[in-house]
C-alpha atoms as a PDB file:
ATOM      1  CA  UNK A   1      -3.438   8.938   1.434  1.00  0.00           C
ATOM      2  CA  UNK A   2      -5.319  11.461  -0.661  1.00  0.00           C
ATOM      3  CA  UNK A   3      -5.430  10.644  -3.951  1.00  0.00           C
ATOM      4  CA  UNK A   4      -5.478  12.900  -6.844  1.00  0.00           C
ATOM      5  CA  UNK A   5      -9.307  12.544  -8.422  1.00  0.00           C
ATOM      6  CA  UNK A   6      -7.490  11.431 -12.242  1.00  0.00           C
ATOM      7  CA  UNK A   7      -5.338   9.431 -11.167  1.00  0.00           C
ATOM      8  CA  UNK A   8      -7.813   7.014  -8.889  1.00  0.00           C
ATOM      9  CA  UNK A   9      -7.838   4.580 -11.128  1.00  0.00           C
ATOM     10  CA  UNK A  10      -3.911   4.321 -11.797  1.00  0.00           C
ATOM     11  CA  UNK A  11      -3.359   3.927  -8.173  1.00  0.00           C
ATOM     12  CA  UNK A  12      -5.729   1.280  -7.681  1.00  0.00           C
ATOM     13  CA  UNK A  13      -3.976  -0.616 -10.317  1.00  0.00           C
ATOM     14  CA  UNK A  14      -0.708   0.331  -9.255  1.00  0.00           C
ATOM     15  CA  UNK A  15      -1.895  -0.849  -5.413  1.00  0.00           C
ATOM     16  CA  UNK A  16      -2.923  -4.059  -6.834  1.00  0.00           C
ATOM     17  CA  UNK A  17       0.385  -6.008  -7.077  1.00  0.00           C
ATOM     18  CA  UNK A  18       2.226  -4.173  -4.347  1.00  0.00           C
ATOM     19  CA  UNK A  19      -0.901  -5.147  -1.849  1.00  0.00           C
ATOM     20  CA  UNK A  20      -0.543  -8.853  -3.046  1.00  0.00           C
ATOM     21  CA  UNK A  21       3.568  -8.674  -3.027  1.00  0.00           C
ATOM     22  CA  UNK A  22       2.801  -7.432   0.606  1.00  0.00           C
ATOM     23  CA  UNK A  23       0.181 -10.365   1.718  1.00  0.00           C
ATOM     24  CA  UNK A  24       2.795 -12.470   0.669  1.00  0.00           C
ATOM     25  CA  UNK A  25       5.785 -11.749   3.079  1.00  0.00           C
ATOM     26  CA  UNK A  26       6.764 -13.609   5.744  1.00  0.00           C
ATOM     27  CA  UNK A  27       5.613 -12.247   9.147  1.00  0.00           C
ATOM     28  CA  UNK A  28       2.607 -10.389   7.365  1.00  0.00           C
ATOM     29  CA  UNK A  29      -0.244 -11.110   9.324  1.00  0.00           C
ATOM     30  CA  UNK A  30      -3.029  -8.558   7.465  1.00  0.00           C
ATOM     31  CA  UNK A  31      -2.268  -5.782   4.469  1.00  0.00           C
ATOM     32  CA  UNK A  32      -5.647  -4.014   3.562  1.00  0.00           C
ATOM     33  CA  UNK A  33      -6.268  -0.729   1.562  1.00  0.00           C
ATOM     34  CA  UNK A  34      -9.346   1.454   2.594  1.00  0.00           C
ATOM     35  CA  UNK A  35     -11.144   3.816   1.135  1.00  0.00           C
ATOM     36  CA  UNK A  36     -12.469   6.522   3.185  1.00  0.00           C
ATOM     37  CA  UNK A  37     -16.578   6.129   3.043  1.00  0.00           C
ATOM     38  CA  UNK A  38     -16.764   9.993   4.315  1.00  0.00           C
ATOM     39  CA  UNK A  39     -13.974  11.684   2.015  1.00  0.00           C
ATOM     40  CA  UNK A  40     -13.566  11.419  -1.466  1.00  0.00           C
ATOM     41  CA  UNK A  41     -10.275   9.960  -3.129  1.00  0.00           C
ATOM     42  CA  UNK A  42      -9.048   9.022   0.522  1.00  0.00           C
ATOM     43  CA  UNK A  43      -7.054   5.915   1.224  1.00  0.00           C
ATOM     44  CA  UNK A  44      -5.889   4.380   4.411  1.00  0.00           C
ATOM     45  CA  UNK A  45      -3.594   1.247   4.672  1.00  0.00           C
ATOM     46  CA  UNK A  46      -4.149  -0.874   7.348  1.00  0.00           C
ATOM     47  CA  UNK A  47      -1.101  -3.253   8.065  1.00  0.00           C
ATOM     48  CA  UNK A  48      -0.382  -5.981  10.594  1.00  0.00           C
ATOM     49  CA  UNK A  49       2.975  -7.517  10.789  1.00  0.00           C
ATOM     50  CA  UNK A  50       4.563 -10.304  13.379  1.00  0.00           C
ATOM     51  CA  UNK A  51       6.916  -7.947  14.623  1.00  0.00           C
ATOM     52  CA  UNK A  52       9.366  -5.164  14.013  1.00  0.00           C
ATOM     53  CA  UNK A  53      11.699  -7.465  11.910  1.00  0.00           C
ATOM     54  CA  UNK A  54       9.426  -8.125   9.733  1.00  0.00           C
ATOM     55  CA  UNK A  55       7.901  -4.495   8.716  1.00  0.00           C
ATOM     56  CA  UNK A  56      11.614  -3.598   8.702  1.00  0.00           C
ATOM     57  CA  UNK A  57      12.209  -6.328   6.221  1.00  0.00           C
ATOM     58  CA  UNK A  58       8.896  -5.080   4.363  1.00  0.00           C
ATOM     59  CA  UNK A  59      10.285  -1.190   4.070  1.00  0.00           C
ATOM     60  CA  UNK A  60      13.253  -2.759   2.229  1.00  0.00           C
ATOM     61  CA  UNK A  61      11.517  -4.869  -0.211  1.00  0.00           C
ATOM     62  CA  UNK A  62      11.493  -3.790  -4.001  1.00  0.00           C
ATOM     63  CA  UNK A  63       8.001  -3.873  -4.619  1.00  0.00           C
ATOM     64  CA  UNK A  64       8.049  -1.308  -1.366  1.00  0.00           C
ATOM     65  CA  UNK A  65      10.490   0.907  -3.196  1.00  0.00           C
ATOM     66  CA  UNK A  66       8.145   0.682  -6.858  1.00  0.00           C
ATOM     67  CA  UNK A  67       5.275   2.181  -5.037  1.00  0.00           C
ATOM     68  CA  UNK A  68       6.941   4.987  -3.312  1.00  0.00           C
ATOM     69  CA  UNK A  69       8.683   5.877  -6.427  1.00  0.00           C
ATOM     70  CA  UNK A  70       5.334   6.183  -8.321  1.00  0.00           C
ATOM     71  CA  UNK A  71       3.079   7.692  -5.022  1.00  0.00           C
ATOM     72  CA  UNK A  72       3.905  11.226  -6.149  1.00  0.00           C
ATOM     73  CA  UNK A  73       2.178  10.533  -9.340  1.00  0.00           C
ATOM     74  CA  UNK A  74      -0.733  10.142  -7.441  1.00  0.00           C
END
């Protein structure tokens, strides 16, 4: 994801509670977010779930829904 230099530090916040809602699901295995060491403002999720079910499950979840509703703000 590139993020929008002003609004770094929104997104980071915003990232905070959807990462955690995330590492909390059943059949989550590993939820990271990365930031790119050679581009600025450059994010990369890195996401490991049980199975298909359960990143299915994930896509549907609300907190899944909050962040894509606020991602064009960043």
């Amino acid at each position: 994801m590139q993020v929008k230099p002003d609004k770094e530090q929104a997104f980071l916040e915003a990232s905070k509670p959807f990462n955690q809602a995330s590492r909390a699901e059943e059949g989550n295995e590993s939820y990271d977010l990365m930031k790119s060491t050679e581009q600025d403002h450059q994010y990369t999720v890195v996401e490991i779930w049980k199975d298909g079910q359960a990143l299915q499950t994930h896509n549907g979840t609300e907190h899944m829904a909050a962040i894509a509703q606020q991602a064009p703000n960043f």
